[in-house]
N, C-alpha and C. Protein backbone atom coordinates (compact mmCIF):
# COMPACT_ATOMS: atom_id res chain seq x y z
N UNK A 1 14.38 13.25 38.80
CA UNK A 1 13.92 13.97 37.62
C UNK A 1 14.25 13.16 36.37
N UNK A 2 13.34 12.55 35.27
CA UNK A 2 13.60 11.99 34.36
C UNK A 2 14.37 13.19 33.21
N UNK A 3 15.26 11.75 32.45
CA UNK A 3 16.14 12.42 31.84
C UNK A 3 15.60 12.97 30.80
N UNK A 4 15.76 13.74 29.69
CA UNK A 4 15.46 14.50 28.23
C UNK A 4 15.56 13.63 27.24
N UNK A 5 14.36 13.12 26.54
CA UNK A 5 15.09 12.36 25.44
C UNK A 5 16.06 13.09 24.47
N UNK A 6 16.56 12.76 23.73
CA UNK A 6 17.99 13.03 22.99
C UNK A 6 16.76 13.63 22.01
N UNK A 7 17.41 15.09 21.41
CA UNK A 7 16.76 15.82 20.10
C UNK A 7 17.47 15.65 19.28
N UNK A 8 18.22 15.05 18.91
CA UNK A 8 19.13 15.18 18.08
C UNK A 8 17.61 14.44 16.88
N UNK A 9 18.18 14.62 15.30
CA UNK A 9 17.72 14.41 14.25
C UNK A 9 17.28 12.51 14.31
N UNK A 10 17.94 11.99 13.98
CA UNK A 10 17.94 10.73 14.45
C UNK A 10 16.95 10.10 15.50
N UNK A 11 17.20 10.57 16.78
CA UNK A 11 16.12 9.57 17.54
C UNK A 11 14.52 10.53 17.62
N UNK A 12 14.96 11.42 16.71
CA UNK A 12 13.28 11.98 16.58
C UNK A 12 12.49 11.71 15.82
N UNK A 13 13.49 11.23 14.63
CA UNK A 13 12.41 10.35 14.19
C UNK A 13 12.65 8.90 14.07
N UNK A 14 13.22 8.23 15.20
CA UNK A 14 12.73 7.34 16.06
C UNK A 14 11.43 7.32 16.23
N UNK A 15 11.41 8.31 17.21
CA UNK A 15 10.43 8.84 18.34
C UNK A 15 9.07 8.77 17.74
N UNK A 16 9.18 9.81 16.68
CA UNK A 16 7.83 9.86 16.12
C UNK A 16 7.64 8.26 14.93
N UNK A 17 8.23 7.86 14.59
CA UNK A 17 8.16 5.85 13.91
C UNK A 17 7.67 5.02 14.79
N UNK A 18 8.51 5.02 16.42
CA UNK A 18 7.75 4.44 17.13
C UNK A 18 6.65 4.75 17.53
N UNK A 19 5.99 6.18 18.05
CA UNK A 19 4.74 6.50 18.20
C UNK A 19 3.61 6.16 16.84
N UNK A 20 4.16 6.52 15.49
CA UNK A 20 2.89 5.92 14.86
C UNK A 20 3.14 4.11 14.87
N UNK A 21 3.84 3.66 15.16
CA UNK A 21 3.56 2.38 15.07
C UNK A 21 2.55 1.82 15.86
N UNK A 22 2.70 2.99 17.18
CA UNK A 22 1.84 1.95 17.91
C UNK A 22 0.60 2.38 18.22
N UNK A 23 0.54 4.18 17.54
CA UNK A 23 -1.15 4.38 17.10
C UNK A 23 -1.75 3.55 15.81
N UNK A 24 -0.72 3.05 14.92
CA UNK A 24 -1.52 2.50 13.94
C UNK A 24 -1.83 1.32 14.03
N UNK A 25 -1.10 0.35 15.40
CA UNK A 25 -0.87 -1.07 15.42
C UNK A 25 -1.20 -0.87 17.03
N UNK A 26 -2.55 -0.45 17.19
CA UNK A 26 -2.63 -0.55 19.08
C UNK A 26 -3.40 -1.67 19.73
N UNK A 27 -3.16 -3.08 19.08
CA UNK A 27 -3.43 -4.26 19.46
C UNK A 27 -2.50 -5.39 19.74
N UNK A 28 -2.08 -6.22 20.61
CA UNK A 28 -1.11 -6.91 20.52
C UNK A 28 -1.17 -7.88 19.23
N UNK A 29 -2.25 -8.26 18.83
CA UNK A 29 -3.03 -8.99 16.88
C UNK A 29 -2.02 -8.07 15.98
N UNK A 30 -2.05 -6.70 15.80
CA UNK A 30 -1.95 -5.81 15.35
C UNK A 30 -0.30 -5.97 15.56
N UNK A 31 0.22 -5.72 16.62
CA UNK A 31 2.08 -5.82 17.12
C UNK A 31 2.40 -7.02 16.58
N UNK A 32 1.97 -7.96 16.40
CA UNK A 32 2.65 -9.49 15.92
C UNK A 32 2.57 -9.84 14.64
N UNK A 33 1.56 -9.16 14.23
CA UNK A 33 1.58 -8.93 12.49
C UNK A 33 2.59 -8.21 11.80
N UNK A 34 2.65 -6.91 12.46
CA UNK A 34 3.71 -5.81 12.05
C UNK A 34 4.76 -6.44 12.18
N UNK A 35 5.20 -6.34 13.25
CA UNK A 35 6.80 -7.43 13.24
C UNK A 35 6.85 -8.50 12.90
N UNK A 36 6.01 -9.51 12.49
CA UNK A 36 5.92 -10.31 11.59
C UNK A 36 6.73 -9.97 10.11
N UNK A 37 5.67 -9.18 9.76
CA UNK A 37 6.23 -8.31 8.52
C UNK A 37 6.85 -7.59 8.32
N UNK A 38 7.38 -7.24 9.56
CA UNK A 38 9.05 -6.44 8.95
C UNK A 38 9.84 -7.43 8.98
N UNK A 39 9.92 -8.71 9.73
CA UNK A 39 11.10 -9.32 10.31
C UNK A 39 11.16 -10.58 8.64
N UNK A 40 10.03 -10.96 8.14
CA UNK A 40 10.06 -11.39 6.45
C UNK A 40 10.49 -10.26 5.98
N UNK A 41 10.13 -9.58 5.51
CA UNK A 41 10.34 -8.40 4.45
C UNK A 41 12.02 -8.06 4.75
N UNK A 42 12.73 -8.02 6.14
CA UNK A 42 13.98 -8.15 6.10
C UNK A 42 15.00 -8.93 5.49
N UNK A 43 14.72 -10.17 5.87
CA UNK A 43 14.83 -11.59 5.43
C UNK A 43 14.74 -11.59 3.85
N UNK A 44 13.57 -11.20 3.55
CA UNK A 44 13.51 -11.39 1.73
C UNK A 44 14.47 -10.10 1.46
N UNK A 45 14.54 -9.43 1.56
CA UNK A 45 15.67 -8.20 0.99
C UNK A 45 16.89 -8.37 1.26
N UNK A 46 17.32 -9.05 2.80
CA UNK A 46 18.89 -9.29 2.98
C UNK A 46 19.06 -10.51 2.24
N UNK A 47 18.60 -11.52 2.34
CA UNK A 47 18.78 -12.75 1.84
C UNK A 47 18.85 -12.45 0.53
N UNK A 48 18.20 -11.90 -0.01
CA UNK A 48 18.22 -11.62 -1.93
C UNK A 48 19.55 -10.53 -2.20
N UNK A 49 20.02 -9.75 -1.78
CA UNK A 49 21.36 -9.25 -1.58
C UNK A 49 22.33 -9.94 -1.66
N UNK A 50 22.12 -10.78 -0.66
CA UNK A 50 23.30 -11.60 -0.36
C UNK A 50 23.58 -12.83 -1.13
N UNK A 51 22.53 -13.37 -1.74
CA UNK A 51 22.11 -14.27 -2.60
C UNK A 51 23.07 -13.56 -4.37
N UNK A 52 22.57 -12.45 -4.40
CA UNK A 52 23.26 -11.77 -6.02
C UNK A 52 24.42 -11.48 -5.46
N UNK A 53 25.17 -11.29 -4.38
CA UNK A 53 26.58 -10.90 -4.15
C UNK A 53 27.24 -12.14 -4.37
N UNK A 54 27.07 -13.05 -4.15
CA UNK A 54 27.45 -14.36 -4.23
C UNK A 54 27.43 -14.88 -5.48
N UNK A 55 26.59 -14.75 -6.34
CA UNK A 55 26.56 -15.04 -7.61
C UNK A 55 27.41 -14.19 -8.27
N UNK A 56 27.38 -12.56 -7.97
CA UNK A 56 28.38 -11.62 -8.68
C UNK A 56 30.06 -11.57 -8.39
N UNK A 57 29.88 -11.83 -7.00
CA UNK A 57 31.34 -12.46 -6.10
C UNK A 57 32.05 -13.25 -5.71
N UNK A 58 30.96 -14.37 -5.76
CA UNK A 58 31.46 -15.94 -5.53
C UNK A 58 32.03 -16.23 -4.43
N UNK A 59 32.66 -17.30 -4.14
CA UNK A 59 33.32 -16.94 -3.18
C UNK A 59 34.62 -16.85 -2.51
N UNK A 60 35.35 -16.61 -1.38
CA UNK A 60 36.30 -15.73 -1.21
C UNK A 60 37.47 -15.91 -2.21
N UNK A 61 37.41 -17.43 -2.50
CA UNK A 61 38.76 -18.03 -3.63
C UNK A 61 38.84 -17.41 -4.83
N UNK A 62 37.53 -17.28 -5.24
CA UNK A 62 37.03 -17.10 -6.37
C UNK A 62 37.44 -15.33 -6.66
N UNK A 63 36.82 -14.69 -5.47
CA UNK A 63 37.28 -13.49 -5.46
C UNK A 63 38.89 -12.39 -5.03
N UNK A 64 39.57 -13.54 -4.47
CA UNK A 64 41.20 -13.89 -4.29
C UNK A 64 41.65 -13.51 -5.81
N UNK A 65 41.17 -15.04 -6.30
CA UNK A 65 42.05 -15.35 -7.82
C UNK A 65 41.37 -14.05 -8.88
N UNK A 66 40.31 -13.43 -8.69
CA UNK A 66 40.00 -12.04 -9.20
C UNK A 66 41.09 -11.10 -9.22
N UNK A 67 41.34 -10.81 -7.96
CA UNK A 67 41.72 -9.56 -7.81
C UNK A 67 43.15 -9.93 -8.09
N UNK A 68 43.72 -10.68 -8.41
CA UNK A 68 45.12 -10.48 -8.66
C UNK A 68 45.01 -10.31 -10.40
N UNK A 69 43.74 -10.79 -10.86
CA UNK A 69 44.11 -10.88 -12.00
C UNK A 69 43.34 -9.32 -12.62
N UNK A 70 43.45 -9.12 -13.83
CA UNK A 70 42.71 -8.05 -13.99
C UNK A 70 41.39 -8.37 -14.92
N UNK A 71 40.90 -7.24 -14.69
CA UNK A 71 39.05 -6.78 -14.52
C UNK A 71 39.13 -7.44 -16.43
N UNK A 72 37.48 -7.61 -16.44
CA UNK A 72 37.38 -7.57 -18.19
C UNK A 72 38.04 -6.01 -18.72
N UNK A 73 37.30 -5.04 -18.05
CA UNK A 73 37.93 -3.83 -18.65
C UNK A 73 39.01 -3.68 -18.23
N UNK A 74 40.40 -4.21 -18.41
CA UNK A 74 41.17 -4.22 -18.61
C UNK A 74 42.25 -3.65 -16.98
N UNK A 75 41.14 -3.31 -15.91
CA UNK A 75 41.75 -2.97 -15.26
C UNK A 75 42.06 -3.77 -13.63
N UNK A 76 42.90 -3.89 -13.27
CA UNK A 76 42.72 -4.73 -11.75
C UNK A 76 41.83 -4.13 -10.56
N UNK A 77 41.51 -5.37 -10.35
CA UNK A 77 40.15 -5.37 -9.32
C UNK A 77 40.86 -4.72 -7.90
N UNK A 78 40.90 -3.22 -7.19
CA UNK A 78 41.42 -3.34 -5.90
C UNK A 78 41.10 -4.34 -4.89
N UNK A 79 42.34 -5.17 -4.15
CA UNK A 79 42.61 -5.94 -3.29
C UNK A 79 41.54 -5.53 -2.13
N UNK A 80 41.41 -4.30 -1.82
CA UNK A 80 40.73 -3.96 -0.49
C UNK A 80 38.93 -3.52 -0.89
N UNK A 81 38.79 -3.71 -2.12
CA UNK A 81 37.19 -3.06 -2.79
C UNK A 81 37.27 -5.11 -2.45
N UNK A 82 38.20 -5.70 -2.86
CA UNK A 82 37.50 -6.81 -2.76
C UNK A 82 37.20 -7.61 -1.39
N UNK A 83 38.20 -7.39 -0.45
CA UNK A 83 37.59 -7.56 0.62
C UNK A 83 36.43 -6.62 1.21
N UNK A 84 36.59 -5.81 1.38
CA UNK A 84 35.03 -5.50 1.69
C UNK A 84 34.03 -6.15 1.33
N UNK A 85 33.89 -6.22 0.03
CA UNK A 85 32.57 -6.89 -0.21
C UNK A 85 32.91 -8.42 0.46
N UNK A 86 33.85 -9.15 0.28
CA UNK A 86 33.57 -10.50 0.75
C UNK A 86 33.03 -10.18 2.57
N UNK A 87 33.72 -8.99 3.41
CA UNK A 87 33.32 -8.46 4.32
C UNK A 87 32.05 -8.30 4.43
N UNK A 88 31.49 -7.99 3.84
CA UNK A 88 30.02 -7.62 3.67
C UNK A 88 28.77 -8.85 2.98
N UNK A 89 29.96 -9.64 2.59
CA UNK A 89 28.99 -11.12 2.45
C UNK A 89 29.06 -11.98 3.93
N UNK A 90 30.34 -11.84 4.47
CA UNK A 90 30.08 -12.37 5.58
C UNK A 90 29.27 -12.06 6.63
N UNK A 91 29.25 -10.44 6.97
CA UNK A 91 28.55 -9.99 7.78
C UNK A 91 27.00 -10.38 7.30
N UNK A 92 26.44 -9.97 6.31
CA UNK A 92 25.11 -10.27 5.47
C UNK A 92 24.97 -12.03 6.12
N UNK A 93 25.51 -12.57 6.04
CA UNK A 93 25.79 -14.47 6.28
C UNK A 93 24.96 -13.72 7.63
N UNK A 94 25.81 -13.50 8.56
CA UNK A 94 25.72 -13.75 9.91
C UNK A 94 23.74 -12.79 9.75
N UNK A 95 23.81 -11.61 9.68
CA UNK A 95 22.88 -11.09 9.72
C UNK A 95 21.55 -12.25 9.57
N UNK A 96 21.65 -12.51 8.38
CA UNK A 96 20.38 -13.72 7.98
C UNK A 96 20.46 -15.03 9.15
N UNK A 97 21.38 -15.32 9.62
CA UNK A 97 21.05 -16.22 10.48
C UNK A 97 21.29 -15.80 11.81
N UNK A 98 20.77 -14.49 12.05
CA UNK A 98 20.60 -14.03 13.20
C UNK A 98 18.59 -13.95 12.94
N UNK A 99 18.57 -13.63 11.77
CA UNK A 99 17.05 -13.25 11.35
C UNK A 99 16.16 -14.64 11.34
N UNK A 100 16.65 -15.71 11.02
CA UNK A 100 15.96 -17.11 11.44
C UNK A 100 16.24 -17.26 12.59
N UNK A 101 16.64 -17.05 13.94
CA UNK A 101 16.68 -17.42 15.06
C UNK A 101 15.32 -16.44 15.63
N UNK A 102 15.26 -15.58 14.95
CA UNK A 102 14.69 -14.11 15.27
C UNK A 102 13.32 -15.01 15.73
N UNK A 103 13.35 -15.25 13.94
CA UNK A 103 12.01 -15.36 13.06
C UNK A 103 11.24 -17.18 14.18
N UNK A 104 12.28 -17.89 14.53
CA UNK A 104 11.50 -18.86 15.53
C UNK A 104 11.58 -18.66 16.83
N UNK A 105 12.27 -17.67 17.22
CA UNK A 105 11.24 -16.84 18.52
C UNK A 105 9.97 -16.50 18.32
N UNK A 106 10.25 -15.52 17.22
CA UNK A 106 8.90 -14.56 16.83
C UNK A 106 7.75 -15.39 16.80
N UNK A 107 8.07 -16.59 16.11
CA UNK A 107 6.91 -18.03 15.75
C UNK A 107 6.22 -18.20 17.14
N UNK A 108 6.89 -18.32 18.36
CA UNK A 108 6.45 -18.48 19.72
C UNK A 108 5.79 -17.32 20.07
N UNK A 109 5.57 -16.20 19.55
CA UNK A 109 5.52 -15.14 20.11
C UNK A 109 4.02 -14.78 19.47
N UNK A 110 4.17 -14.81 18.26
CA UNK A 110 2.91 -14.91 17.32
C UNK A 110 1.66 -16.27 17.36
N UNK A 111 2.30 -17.31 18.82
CA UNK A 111 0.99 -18.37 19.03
C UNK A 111 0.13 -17.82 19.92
N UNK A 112 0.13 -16.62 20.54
CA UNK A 112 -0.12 -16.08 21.88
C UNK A 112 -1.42 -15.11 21.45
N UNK A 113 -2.66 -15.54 21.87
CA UNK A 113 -3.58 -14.80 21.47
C UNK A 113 -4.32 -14.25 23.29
N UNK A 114 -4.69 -13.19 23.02
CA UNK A 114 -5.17 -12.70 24.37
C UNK A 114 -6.81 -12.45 24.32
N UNK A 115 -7.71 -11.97 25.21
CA UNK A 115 -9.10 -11.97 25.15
C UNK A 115 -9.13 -10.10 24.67
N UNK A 116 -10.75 -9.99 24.03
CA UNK A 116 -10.82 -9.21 23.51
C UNK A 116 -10.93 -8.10 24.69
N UNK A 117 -10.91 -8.21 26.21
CA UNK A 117 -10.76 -7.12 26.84
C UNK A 117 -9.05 -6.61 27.42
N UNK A 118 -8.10 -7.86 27.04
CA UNK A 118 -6.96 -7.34 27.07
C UNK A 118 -6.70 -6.78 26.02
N UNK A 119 -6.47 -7.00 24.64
CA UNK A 119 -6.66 -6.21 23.63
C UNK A 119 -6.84 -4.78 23.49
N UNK A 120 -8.56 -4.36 24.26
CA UNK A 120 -9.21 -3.15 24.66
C UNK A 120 -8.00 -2.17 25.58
N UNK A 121 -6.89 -3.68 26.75
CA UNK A 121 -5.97 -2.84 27.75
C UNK A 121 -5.34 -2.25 26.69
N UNK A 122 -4.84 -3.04 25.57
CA UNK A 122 -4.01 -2.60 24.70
C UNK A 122 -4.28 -0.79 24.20
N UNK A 123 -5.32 -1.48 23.60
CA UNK A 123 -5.69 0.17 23.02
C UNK A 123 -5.66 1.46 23.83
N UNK A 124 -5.82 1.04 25.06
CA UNK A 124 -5.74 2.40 26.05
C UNK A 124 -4.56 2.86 25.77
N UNK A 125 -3.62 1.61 26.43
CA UNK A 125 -2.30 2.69 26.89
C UNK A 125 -1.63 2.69 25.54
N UNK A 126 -1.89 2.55 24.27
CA UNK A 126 -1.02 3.08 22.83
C UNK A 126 -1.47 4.39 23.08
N UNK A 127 -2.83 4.98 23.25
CA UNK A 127 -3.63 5.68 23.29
C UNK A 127 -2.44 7.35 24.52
N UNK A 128 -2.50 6.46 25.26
CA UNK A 128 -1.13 7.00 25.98
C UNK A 128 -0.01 7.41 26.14
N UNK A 129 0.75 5.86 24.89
CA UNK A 129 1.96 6.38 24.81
C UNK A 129 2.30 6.84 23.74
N UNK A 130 1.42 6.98 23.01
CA UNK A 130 1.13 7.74 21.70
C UNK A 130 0.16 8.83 21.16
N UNK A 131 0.28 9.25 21.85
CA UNK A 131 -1.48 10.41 21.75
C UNK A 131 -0.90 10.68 19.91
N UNK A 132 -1.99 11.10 19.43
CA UNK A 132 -1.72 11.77 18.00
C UNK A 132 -1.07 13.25 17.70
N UNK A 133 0.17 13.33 17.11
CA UNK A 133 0.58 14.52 17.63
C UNK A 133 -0.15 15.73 16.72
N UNK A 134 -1.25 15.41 16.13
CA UNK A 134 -2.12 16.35 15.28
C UNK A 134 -3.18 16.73 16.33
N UNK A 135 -3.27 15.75 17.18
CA UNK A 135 -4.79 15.93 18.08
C UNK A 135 -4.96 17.60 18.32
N UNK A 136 -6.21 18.29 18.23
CA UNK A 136 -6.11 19.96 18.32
C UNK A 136 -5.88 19.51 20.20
N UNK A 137 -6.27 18.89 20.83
CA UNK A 137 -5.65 18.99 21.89
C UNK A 137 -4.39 19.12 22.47
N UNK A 138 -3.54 18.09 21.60
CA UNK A 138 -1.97 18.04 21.67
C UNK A 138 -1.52 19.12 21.35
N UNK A 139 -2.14 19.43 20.45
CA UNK A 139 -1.26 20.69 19.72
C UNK A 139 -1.37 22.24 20.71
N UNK A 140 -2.50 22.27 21.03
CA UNK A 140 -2.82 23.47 22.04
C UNK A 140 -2.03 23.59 23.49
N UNK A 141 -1.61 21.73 23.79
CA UNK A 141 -0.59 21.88 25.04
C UNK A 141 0.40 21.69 24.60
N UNK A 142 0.95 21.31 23.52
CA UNK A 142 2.16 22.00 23.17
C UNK A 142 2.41 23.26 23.07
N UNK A 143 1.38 24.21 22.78
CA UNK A 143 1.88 25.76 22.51
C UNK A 143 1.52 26.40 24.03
N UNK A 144 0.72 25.60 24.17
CA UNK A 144 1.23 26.06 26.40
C UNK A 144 2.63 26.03 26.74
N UNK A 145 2.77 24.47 26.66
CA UNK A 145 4.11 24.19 27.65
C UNK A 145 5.23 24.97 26.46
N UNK A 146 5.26 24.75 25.00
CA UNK A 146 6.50 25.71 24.55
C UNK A 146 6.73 26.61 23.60
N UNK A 147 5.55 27.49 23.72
CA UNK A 147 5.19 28.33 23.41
C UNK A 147 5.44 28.25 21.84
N UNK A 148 5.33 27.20 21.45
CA UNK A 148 5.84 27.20 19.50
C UNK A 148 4.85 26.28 19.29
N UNK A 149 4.56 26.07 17.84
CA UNK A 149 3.27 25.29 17.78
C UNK A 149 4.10 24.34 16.96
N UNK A 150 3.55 22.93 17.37
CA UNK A 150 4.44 21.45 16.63
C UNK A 150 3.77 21.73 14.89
N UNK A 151 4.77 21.27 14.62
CA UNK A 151 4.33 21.87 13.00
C UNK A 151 4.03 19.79 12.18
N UNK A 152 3.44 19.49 11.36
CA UNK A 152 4.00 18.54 11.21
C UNK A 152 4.95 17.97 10.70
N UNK A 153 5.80 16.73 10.54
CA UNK A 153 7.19 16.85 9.67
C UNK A 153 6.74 16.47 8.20
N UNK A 154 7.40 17.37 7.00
CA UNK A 154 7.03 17.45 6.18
C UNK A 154 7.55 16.30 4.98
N UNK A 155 8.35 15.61 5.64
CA UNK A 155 9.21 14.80 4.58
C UNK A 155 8.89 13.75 4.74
């Protein structure tokens, strides 16, 4: 007997992110673009973070000889506000060069073009593992199997 996916708040809307992803993106053309563009759009937002923390924080010496001394406004920088952030430049470090290793997989991944009747396989089974949860069909076997009607999420 397969298990229940988890209801909790969180992986539901998972659940429903991954299902429109892959009604809106039900081509493998379509899958390599998208993650294409999340996996830049990551990259440009962490990297630019981490880029102004460094300029605002410098680095760890820099932010050492800070915190002993005190703030312009007159007050001392906490010892542990300042590690964190150097914490959080390091982790950010590692993150981004986890995201270029990503990003020249992904490069291999994105040379791979298929014929327009695998493609077509494609579209079936999104079609499948994503039915639309508006479809008046969906919605009518949902109020079969649980007797409540899926409402859509409003936020």
């Amino acid at each position: 007997m397969p298990e229940e996916p988890c209801q909790c708040p969180d992986c539901q809307r998972f659940y429903r992110e991954h299902d429109r992803l892959i009604r809106e993106s039900p081509t493998l053309r379509q899958q390599q673009e998208l993650n294409w563009a999340a996996l830049q759009s990551f990259r440009t937002l962490s990297g630019r973070v981490l880029e102004d923390l460094q300029k605002q924080h410098g680095s760890r010496r820099t932010a050492d000889a800070a915190a002993s001394k005190p703030a312009a406004s007159g007050t001392p920088v906490p010892e542990e506000s300042s590690d964190g952030i150097q914490q959080a430049i390091a982790d950010l470090e590692n993150i981004n060069a986890h995201l270029f290793s990503i990003e020249a997989l992904m490069e291999r991944v994105f040379d791979v073009r298929v014929p327009e009747e695998i493609e077509q396989k494609f579209r079936e089974l999104a079609g499948e593992l994503a039915p639309d949860p508006l479809n008046v069909d969906r919605l009518r076997l949902n109020r079969l199997l649980h007797q409540t009607p899926d409402l859509p999420d409003r936020s």
